[in-house]
N, C-alpha and C. Protein backbone atom coordinates (compact mmCIF):
# COMPACT_ATOMS: atom_id res chain seq x y z
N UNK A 1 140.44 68.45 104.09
CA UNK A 1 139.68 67.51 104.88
C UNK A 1 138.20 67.87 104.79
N UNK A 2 137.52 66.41 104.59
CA UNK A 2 135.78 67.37 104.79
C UNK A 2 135.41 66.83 106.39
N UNK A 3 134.22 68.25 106.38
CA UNK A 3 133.75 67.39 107.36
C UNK A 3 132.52 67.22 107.23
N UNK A 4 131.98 66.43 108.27
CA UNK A 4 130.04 65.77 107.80
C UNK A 4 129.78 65.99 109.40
N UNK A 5 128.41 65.69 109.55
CA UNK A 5 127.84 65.49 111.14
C UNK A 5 127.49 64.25 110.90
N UNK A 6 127.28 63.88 112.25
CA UNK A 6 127.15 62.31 112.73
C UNK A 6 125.50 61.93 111.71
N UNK A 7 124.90 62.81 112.01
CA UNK A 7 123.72 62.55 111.14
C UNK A 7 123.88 62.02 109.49
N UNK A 8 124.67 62.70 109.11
CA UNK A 8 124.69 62.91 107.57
C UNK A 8 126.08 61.74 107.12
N UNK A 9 126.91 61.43 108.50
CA UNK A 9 127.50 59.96 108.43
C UNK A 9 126.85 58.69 108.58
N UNK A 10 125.89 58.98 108.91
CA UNK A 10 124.90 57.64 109.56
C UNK A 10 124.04 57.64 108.05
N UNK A 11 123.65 58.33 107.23
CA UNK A 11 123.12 58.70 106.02
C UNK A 11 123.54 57.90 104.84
N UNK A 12 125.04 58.39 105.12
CA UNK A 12 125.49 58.12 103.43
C UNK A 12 127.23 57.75 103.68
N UNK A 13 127.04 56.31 104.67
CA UNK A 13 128.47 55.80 104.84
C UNK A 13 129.07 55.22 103.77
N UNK A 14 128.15 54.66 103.75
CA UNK A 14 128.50 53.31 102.26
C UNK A 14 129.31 54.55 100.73
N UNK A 15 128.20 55.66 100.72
CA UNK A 15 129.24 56.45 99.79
C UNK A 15 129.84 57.10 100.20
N UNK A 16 130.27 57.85 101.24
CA UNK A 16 131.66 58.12 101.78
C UNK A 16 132.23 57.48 101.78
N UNK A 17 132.41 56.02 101.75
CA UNK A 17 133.95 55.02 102.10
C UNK A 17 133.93 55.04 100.66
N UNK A 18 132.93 54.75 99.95
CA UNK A 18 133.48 54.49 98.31
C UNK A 18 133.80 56.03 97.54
N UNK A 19 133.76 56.92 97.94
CA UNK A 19 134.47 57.73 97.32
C UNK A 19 135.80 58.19 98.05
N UNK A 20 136.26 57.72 99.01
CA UNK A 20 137.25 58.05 99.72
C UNK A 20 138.29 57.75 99.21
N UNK A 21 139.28 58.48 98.75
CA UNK A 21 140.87 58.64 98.13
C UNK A 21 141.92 57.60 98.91
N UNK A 22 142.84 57.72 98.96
CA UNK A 22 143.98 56.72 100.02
C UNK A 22 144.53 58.27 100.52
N UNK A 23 144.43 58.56 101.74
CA UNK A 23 145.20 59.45 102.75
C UNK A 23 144.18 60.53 102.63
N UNK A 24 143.10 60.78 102.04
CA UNK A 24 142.17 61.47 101.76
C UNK A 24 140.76 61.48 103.64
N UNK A 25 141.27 62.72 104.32
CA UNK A 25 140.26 62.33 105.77
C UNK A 25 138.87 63.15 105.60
N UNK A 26 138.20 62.27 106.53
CA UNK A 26 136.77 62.88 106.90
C UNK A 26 136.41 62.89 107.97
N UNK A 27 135.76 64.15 108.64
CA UNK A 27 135.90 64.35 110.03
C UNK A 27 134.69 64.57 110.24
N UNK A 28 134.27 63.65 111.53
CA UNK A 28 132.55 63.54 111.76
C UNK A 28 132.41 64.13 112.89
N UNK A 29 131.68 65.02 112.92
CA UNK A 29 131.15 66.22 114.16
C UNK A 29 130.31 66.30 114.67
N UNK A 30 130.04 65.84 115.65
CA UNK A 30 129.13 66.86 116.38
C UNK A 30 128.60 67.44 117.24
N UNK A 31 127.82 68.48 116.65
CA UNK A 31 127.59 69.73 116.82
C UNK A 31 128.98 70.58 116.22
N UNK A 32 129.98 71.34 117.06
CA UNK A 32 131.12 71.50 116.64
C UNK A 32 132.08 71.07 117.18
N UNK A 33 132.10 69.48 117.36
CA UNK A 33 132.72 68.72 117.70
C UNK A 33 133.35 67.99 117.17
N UNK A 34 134.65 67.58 116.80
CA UNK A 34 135.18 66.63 116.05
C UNK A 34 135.19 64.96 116.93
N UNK A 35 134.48 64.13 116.36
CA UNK A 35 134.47 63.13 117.58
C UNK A 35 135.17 61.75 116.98
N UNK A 36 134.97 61.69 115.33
CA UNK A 36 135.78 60.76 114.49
C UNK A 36 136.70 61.46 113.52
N UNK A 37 137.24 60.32 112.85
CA UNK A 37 137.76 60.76 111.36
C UNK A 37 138.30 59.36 110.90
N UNK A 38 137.80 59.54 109.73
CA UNK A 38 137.96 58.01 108.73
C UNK A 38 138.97 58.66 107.64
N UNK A 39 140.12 57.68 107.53
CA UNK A 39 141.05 58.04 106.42
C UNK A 39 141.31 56.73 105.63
N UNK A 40 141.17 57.19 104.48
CA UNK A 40 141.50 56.60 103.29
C UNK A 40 142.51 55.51 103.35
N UNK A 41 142.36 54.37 103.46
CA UNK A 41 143.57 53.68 102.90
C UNK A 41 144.53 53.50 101.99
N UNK A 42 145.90 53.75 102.28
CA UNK A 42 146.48 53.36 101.13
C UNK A 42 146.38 52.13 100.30
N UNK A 43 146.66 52.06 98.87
CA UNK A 43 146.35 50.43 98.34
C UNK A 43 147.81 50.19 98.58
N UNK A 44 147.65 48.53 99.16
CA UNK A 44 148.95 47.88 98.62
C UNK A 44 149.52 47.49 97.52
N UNK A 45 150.72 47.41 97.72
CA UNK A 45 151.24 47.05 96.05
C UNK A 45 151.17 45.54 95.77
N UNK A 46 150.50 45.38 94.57
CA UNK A 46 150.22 43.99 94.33
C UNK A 46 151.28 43.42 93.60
N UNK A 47 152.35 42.74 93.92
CA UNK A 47 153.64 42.17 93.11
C UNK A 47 153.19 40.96 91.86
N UNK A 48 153.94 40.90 91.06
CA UNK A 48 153.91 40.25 90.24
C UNK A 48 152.93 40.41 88.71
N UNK A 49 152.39 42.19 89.20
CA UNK A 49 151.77 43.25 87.81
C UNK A 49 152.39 42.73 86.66
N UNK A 50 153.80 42.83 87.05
CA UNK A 50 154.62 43.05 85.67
C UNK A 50 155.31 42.07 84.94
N UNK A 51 154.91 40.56 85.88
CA UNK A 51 155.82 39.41 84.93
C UNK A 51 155.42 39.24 83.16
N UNK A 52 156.33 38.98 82.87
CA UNK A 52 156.04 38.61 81.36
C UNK A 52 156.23 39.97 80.69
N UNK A 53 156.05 40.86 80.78
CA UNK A 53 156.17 42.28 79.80
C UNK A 53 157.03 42.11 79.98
N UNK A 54 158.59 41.91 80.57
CA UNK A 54 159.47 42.28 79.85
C UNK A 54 160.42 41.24 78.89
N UNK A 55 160.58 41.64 78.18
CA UNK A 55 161.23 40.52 76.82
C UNK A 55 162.90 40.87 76.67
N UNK A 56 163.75 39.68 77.31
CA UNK A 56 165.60 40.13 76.39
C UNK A 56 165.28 39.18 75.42
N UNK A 57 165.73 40.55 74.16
CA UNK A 57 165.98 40.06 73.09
C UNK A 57 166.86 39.39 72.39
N UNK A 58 168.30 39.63 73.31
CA UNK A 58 169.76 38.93 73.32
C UNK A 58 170.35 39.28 74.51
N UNK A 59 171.67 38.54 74.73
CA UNK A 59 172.42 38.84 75.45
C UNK A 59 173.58 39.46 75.24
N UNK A 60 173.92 40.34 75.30
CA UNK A 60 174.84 41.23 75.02
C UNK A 60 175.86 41.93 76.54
N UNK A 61 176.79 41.33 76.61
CA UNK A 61 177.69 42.59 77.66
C UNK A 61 178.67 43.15 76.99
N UNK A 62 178.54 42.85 75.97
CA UNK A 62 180.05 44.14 75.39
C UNK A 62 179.54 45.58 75.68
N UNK A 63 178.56 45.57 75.83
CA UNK A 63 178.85 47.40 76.95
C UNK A 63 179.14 47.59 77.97
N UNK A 64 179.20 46.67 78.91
CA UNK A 64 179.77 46.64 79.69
C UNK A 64 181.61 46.68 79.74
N UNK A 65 182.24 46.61 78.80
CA UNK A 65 183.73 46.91 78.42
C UNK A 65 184.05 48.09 78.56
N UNK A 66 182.43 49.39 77.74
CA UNK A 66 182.59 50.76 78.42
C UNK A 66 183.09 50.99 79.68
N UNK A 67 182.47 50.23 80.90
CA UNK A 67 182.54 51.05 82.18
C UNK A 67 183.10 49.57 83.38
N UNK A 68 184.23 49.08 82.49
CA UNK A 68 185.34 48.06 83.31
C UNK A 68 186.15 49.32 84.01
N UNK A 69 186.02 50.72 83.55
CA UNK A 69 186.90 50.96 84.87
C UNK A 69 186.58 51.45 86.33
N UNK A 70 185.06 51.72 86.19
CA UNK A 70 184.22 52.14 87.04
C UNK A 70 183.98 50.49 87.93
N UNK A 71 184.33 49.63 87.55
CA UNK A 71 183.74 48.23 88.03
C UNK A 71 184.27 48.12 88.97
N UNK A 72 184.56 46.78 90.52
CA UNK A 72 185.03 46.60 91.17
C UNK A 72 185.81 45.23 90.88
């Protein structure tokens, strides 16, 4: 965790939030006081990254004949 003083948060917020990690904290003091702490957001997962990359090239279940006895 780092920590900063209220001074040196009031300074240089804009690049503390932009270098801030996801779960990554910063703890604003002062004097030796802990009085905040700003944590990193996690990113959400953005769905639908992956449509189209994947390609069937055929359809095939005869491997599936392997493991008819494992089946229900």
């Amino acid at each position: 965790m780092i920590a900063v003083s209220v001074e040196q948060a009031q300074e240089r917020l804009v690049e503390i939030i932009d270098t801030l990690k996801p779960g990554e904290e910063v703890e604003i003091r002062r004097g030796n006081q802990a009085v905040a702490k700003l944590v990193g957001q996690k990113r959400q997962r953005q769905f639908g990254l992956g449509k189209g990359r994947l390609k069937i090239v055929r359809e095939d279940d005869a491997y599936l004949e392997d493991f008819r006895e494992y089946m229900p």
